[in-house]
Protein backbone atom coordinates (compact mmCIF):
# COMPACT_ATOMS: atom_id res chain seq x y z
CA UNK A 1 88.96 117.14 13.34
CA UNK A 2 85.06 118.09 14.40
CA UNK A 3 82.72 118.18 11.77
CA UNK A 4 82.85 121.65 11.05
CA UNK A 5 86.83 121.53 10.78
CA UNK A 6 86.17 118.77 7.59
CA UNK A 7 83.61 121.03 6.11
CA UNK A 8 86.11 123.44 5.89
CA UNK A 9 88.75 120.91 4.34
CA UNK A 10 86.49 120.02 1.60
CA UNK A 11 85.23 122.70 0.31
CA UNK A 12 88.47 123.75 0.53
CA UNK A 13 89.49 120.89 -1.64
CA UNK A 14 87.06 121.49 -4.06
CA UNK A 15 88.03 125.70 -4.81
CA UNK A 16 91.59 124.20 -5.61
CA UNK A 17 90.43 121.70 -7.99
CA UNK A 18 88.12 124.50 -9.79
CA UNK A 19 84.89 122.76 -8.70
CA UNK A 20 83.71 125.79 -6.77
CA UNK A 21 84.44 129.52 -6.47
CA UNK A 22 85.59 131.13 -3.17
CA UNK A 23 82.32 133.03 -2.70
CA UNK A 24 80.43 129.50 -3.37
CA UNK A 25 82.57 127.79 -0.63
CA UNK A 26 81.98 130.57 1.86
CA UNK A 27 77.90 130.40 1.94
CA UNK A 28 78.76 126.58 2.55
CA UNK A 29 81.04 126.79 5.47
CA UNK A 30 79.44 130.36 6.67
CA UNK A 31 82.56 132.65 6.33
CA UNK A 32 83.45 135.12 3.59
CA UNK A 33 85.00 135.11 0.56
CA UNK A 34 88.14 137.05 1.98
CA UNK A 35 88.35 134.70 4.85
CA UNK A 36 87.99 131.39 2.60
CA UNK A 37 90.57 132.67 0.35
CA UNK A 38 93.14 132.17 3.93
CA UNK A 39 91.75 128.93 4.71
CA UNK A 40 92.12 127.56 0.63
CA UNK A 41 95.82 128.88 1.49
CA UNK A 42 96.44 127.32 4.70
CA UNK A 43 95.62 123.83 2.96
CA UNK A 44 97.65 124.37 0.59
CA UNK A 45 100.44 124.69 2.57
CA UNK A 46 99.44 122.54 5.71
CA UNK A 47 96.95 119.77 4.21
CA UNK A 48 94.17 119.32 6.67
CA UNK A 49 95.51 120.65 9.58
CA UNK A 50 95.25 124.20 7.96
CA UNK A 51 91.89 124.08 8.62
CA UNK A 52 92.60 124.18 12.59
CA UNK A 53 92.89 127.38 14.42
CA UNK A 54 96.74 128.08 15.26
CA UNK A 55 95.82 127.58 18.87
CA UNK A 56 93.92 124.59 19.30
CA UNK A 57 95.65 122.35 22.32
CA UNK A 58 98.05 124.96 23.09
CA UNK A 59 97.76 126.27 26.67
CA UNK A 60 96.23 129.76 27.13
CA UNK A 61 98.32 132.74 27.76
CA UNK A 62 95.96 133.77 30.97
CA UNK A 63 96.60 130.56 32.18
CA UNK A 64 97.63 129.60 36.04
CA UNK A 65 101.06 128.71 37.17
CA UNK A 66 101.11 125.31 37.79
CA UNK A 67 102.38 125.96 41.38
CA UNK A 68 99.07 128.32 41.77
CA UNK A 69 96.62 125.48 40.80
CA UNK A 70 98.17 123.21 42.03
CA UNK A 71 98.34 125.00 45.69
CA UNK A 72 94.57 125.69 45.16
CA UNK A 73 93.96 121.62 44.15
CA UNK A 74 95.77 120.92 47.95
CA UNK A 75 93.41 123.26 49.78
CA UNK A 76 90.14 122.24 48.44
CA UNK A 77 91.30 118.74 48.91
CA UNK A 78 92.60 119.57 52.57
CA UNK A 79 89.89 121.48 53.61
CA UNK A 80 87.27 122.12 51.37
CA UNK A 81 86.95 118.33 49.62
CA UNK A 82 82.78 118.63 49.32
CA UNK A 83 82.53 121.93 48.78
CA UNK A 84 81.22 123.01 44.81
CA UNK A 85 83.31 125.32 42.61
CA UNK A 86 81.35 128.12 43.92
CA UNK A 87 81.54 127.90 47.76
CA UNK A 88 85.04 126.27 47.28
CA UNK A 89 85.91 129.55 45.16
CA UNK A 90 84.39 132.05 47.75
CA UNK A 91 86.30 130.53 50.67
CA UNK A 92 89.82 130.91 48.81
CA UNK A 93 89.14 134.03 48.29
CA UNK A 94 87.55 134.92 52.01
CA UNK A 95 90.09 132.65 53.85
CA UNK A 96 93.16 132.38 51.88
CA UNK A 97 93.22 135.53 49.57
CA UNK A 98 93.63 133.36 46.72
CA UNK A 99 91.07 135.41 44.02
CA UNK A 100 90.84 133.53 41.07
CA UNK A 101 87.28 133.07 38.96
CA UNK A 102 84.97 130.11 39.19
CA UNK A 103 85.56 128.25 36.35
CA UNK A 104 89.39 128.10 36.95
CA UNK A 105 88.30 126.79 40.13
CA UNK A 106 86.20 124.38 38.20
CA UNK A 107 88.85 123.47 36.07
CA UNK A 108 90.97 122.69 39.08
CA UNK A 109 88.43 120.42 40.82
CA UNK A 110 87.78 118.56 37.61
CA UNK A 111 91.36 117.84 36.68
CA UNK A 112 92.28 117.00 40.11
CA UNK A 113 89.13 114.70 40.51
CA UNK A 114 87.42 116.45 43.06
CA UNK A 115 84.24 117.63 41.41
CA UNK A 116 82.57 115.86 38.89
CA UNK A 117 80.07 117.51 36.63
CA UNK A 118 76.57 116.47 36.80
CA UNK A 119 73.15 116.63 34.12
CA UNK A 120 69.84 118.26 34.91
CA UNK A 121 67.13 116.24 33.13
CA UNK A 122 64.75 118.53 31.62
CA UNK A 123 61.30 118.98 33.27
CA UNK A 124 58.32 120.95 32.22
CA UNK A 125 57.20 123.03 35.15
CA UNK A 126 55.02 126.37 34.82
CA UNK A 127 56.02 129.29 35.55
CA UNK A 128 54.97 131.38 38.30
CA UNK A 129 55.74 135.32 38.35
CA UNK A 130 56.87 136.34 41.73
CA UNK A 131 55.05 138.52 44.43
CA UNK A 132 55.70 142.11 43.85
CA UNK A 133 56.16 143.56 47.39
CA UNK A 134 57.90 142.25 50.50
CA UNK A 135 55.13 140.32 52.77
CA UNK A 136 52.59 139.38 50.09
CA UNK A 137 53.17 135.43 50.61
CA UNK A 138 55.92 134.00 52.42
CA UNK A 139 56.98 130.53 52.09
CA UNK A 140 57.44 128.06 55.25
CA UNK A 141 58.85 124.83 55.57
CA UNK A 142 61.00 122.46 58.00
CA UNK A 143 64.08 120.85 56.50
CA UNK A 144 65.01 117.71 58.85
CA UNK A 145 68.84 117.06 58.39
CA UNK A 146 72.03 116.33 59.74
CA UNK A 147 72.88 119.90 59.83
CA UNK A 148 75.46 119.25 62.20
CA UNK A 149 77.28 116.38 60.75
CA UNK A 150 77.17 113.82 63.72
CA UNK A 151 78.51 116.17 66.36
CA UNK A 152 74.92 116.07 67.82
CA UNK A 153 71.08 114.62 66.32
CA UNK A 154 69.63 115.68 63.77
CA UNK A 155 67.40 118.24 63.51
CA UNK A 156 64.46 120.57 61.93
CA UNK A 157 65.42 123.60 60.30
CA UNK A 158 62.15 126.24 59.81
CA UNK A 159 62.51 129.03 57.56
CA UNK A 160 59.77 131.79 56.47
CA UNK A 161 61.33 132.98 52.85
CA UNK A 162 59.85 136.18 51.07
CA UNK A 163 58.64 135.10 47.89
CA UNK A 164 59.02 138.49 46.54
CA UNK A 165 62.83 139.10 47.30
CA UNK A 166 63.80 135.42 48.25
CA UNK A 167 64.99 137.20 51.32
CA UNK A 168 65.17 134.41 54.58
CA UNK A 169 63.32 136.52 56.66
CA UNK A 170 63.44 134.17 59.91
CA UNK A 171 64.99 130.83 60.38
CA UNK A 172 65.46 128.73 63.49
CA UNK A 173 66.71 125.49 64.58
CA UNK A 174 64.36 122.99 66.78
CA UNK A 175 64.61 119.66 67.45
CA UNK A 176 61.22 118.41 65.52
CA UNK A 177 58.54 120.20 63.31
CA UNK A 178 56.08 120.03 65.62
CA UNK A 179 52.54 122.40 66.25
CA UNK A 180 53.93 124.01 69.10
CA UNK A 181 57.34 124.90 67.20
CA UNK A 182 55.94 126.35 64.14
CA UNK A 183 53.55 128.64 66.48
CA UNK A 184 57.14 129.59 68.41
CA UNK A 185 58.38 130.49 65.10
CA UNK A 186 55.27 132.15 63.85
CA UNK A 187 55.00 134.10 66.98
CA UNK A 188 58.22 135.35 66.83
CA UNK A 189 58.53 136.37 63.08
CA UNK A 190 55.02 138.35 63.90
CA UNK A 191 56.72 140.07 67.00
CA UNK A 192 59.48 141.11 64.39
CA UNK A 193 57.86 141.77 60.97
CA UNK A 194 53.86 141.93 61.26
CA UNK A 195 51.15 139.94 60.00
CA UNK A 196 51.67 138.66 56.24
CA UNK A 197 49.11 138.62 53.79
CA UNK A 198 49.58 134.78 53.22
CA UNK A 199 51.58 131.98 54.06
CA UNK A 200 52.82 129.64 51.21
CA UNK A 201 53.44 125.51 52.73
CA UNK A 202 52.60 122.15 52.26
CA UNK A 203 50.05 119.66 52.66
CA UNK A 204 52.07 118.38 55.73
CA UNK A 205 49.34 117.32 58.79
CA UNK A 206 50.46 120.33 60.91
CA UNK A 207 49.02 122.76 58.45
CA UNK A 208 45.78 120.84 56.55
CA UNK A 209 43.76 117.78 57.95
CA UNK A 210 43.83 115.56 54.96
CA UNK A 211 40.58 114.25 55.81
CA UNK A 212 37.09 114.58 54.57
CA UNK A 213 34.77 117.06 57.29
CA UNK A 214 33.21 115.07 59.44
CA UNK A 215 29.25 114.56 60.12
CA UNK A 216 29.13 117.56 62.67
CA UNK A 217 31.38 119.50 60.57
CA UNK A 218 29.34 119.07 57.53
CA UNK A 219 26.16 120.16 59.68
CA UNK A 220 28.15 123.51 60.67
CA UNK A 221 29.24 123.98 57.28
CA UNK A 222 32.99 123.74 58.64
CA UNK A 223 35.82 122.56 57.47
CA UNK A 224 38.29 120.49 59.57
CA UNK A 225 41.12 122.35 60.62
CA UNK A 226 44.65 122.51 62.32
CA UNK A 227 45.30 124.27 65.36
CA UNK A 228 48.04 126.19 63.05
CA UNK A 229 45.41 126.95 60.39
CA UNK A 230 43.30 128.18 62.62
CA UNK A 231 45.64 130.67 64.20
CA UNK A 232 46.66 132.39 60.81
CA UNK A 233 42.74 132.44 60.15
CA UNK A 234 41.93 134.43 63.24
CA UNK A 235 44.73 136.54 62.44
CA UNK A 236 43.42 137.33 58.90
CA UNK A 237 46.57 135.27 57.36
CA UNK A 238 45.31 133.30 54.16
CA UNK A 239 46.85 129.59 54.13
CA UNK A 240 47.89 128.82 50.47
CA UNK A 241 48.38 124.62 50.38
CA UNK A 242 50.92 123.81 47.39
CA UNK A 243 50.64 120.86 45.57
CA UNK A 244 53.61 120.06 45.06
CA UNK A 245 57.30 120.51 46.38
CA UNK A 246 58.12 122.10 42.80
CA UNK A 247 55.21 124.69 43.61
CA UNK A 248 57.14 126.14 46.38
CA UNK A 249 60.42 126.13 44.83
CA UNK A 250 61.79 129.35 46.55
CA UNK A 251 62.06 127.56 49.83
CA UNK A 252 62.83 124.35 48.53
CA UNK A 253 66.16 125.47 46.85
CA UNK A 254 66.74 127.51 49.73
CA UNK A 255 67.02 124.06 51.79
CA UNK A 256 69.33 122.45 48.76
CA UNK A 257 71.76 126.03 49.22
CA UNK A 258 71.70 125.82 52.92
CA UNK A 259 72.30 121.87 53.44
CA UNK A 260 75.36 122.62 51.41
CA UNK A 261 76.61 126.18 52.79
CA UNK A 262 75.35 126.00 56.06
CA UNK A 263 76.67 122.65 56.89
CA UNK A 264 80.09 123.70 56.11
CA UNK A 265 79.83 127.29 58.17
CA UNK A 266 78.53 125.15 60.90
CA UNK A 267 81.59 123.03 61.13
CA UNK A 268 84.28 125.49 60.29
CA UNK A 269 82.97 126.82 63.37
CA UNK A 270 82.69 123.75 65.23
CA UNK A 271 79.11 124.79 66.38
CA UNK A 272 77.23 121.94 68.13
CA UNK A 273 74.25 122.94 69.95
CA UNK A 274 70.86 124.23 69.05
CA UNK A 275 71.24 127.65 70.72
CA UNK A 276 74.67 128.79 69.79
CA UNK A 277 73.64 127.65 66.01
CA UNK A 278 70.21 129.59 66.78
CA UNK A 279 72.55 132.35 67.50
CA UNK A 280 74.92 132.30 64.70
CA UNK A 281 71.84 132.22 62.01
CA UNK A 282 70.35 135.65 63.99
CA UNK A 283 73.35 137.60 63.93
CA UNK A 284 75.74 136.36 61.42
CA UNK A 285 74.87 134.17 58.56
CA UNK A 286 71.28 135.56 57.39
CA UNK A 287 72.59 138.72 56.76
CA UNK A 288 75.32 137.42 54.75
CA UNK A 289 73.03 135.06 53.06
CA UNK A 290 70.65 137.47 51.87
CA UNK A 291 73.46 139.97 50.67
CA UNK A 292 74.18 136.91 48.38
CA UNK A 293 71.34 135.77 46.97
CA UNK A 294 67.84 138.02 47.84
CA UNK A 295 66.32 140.18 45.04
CA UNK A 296 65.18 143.38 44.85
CA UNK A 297 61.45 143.12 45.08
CA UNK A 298 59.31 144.89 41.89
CA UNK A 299 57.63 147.39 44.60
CA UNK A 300 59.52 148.86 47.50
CA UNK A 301 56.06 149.01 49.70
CA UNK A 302 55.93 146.07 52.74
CA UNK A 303 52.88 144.61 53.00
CA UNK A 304 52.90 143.17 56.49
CA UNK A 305 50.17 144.30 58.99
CA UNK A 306 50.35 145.13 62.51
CA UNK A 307 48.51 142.63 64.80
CA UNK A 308 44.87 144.02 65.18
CA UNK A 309 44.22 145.79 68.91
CA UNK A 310 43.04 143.80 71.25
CA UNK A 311 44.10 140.61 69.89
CA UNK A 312 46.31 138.75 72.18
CA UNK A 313 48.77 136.59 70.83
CA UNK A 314 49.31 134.18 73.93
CA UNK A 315 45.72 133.40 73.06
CA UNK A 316 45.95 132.95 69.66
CA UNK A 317 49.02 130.66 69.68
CA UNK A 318 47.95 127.84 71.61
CA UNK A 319 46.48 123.99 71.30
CA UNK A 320 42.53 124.41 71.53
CA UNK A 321 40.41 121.11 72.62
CA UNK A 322 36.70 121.12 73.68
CA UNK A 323 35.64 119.14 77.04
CA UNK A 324 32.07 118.94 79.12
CA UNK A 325 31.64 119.65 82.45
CA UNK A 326 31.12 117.45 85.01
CA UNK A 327 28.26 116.87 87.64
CA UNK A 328 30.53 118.59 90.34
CA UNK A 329 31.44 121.32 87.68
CA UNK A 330 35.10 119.97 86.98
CA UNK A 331 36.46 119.14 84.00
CA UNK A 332 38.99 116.72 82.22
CA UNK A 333 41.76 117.50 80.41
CA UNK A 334 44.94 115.44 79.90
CA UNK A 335 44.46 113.61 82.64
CA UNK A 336 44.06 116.35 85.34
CA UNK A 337 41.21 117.98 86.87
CA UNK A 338 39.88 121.63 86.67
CA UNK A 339 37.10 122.89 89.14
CA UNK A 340 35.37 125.93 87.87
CA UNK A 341 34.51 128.44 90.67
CA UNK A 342 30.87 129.33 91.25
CA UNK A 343 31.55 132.99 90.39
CA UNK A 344 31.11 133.28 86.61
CA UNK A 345 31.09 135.92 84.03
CA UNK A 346 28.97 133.41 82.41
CA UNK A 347 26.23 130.96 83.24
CA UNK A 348 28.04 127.38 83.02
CA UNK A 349 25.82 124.15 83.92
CA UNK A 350 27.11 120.53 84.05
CA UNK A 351 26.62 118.99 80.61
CA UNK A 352 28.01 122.71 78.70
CA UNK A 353 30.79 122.39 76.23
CA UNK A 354 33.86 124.73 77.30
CA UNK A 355 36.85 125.26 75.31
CA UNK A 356 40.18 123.95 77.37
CA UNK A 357 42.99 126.49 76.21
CA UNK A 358 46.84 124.98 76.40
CA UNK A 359 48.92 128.09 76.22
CA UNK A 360 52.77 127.36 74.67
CA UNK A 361 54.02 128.70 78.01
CA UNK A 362 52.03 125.42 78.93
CA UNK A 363 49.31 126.86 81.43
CA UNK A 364 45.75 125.85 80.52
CA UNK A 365 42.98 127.75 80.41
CA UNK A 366 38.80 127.45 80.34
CA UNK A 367 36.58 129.51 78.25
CA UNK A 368 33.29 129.58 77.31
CA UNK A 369 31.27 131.67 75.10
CA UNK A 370 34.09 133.21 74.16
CA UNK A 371 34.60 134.38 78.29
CA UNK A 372 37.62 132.92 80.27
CA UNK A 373 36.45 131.14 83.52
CA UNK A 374 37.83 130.94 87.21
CA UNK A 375 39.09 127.42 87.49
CA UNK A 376 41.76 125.48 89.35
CA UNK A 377 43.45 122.83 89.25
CA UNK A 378 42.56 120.17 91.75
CA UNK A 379 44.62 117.26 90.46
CA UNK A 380 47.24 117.59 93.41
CA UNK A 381 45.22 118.08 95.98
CA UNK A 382 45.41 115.62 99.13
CA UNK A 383 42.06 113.25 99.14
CA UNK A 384 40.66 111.39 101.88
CA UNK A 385 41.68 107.75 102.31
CA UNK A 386 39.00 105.33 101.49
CA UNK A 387 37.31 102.88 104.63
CA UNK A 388 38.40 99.52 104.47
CA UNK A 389 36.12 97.06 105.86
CA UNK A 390 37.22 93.93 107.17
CA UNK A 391 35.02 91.60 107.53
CA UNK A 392 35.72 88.87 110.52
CA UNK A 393 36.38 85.37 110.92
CA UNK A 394 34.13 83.83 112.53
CA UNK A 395 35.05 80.37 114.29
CA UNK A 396 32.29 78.00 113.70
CA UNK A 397 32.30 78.22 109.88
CA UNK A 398 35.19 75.12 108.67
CA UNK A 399 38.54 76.20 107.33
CA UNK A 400 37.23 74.06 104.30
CA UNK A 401 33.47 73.22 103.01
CA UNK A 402 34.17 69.91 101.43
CA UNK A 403 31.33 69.22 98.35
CA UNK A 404 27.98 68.03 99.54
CA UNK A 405 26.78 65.24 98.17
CA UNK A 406 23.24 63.48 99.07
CA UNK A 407 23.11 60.30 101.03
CA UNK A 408 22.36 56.74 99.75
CA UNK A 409 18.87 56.78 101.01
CA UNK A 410 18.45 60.46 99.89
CA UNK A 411 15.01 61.10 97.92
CA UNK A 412 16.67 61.95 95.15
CA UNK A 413 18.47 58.70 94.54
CA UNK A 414 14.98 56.76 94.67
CA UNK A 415 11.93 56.53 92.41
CA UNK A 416 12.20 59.42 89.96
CA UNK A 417 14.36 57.25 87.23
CA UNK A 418 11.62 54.47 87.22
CA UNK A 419 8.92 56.83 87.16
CA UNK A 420 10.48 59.47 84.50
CA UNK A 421 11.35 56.35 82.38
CA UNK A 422 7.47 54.80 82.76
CA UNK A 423 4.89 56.14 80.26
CA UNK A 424 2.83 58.91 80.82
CA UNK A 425 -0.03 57.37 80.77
CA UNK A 426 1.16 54.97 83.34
CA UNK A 427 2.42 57.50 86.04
CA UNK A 428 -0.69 58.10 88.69
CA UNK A 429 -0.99 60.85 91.41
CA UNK A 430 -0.83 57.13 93.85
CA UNK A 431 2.73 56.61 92.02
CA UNK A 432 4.18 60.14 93.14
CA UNK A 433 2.75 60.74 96.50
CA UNK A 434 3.98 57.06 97.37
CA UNK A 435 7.70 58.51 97.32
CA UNK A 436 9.11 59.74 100.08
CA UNK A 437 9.05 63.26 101.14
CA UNK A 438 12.15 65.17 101.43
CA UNK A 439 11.72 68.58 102.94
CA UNK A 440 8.27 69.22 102.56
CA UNK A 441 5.67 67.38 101.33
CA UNK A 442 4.31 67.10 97.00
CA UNK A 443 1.69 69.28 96.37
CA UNK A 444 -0.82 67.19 94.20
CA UNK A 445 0.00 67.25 90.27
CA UNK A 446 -2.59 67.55 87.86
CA UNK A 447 -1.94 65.64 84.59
């Protein structure tokens, strides 16, 4: 019996000994007087179980065959043992016309011990009221994961999400989240949609330098700067840094959804590469994905911009570094050479800064003031041999010069202990120039 059921049974108890009236024991057990009047009658003629309804553990009459579940308990176990109740539930229905509702399938997992239940702990987060129209911020982030189970590496999964519609507007597979990736992706969702109004991502290093500006910085009233970040800035994009991975929950529960759907479309399909997978995501699975879980947006009207004229976006998209030019007008740059020509739009001088210009196509580039520059590259270009000078042998000097050491009657092995060990005083001009003379003869001393 709950609580509720025993609440019931006594007042109950009490109407048939006289201690209360029926209306009395209906405000305590929150029924009427007319219903209370059934339940004093049941115990009457039950005892406490009157106070049960009739079809408490009795199975219900909209109930599954037991051949029905379980068939369904053998198929999720075959082929669908990590699946949840809803993905399990929308594959017996797509793949085996079995359509039965989610909590049956629930039901079925539980009893057959292949879902267990699980408890959200309750955290305070504020609330943040969505964009109103398609293209006001979009969320990006890389998911690294074994989205393909062991049948090849693991990889990065980008996706741009609309934060207004929590439609995936672009998503792509690559094998790292790396500078020159996210400007691929970036490049190609712009090609497609248009310029945002702002992108929504973390404080990962390929979008903010988590560093204090530097001296020179500081003196140019600049802040330091990604080569990403400063893309979307000259392309008018605003860069919104969240603070935390709750802040951008749109496209971090559209990772959690798609390591556990995507996964399993992946290997139904038995898809193993990069560029098939690339190719299921553009033409089959987004679409479907978005017919199951985007939003109508509040407003209708698309925000996204067309790319200003004259702005190229081979120019924008590409890894920017600053060099100075050599005496002979060349210039270093990952370990090659560039000559600039003597032709110039430009005045350039040895000692200039020029900006070197690494386009993702992987040509380089030299510009400065804003002008491109004609320049080569020289790197591969056949140089002269050096001279070698080889100096002869010449046969009078010994094979070996043995250590030369002074003879017993040498100069230097006579006199100069007695004297240096005499007194000062003692020692006389008479006392030196008495020695004999080695080489050349002992100028006078002067004490």
């Amino acid at each position: 019996m709950t609580a509720a059921d025993r609440e019931r049974y006594r007042n109950a108890k009490d109407v048939m000994e006289g201690l209360k009236t029926l209306q009395e024991a209906g405000r305590q057990v929150g029924v009427r007087a007319r219903q209370m009047q059934r339940i004093v009658a049941r115990v009457r003629q039950a005892g406490a179980g009157g106070v049960q309804h009739g079809l408490r553990g009795r199975p219900s009459n909209h109930r599954l065959a037991a051949e029905q579940r379980e068939q369904i308990a053998r198929l999720i176990g075959e082929q669908y043992e990590d699946y949840g109740p809803t993905l399990a539930q929308e594959k017996l229905a797509e793949r085996h016309g079995i359509a039965v509702g989610v909590s049956t399938v629930r039901s079925v997992m539980i009893e057959h011990k292949l879902w267990q239940p699980g408890r959200r702990g309750r955290r305070h987060r504020a609330w943040r009221e969505r964009r109103r129209c398609v293209g006001q911020m979009i969320q990006v982030d890389g998911s690294y994961h074994d989205w393909f189970e062991g049948r090849r590496g693991k990889a990065v999964l980008l996706a741009f999400i609309d934060d207004a519609s929590s439609r995936v507007m672009y998503a792509v597979f690559v094998e790292a989240e790396t500078t020159v990736a996210l400007m691929q992706s970036a490049w190609a969702y712009v090609v497609r949609y248009g310029l945002p109004d702002s992108l929504y991502v973390d404080r990962d290093s390929i979008y903010a330098v988590n560093r204090q500006a530097a001296v020179e910085e500081q003196l140019r009233d600049a802040q330091p700067q990604t080569q990403f970040d400063r893309a979307m800035e000259e392309l008018g994009v605003t860069m919104i840094l969240a603070r935390s991975p709750q802040a951008k929950g749109r496209v971090e529960r559209l990772f959690k959804t798609l390591q556990d759907r995507l996964v399993k479309e992946l290997r139904l399909r038995g898809l193993s590469t990069l560029t098939i997978a690339n190719q299921y995501l553009e033409q089959d699975y987004l679409a479907a994905h978005n017919a199951r879980f985007a939003v109508e947006p509040a407003q209708e009207q698309d925000t996204h911009r067309r790319v200003p004229a004259g702005v190229r976006l081979e120019e924008v998209f590409s890894m920017r570094e600053t060099r100075v030019v050599l005496n002979d007008y060349t210039v270093r740059y990952r370990n090659r050479r560039y000559q600039i020509g003597k032709q110039q739009a430009v005045r350039v001088a040895p000692k200039h800064s020029v900006m070197v210009e690494e386009r993702l196509d992987g040509s380089v580039h030299l510009r400065h003031r804003g002008v491109l520059l004609q320049a080569s590259d020289i790197t591969d270009r056949q140089r002269p041999k050096a001279c070698v000078v080889r100096r002869r042998k010449l046969a009078h000097v010994p094979a070996r010069i043995e250590r030369w050491k002074p003879a017993p009657d040498h100069p230097w092995r006579h006199g100069w202990g007695a004297a240096a060990a005499a007194p000062r005083e003692e020692a006389s001009l008479a006392t030196l120039t008495a020695l004999p003379r080695a080489n050349k003869e002992v100028k006078a001393c002067h004490f």
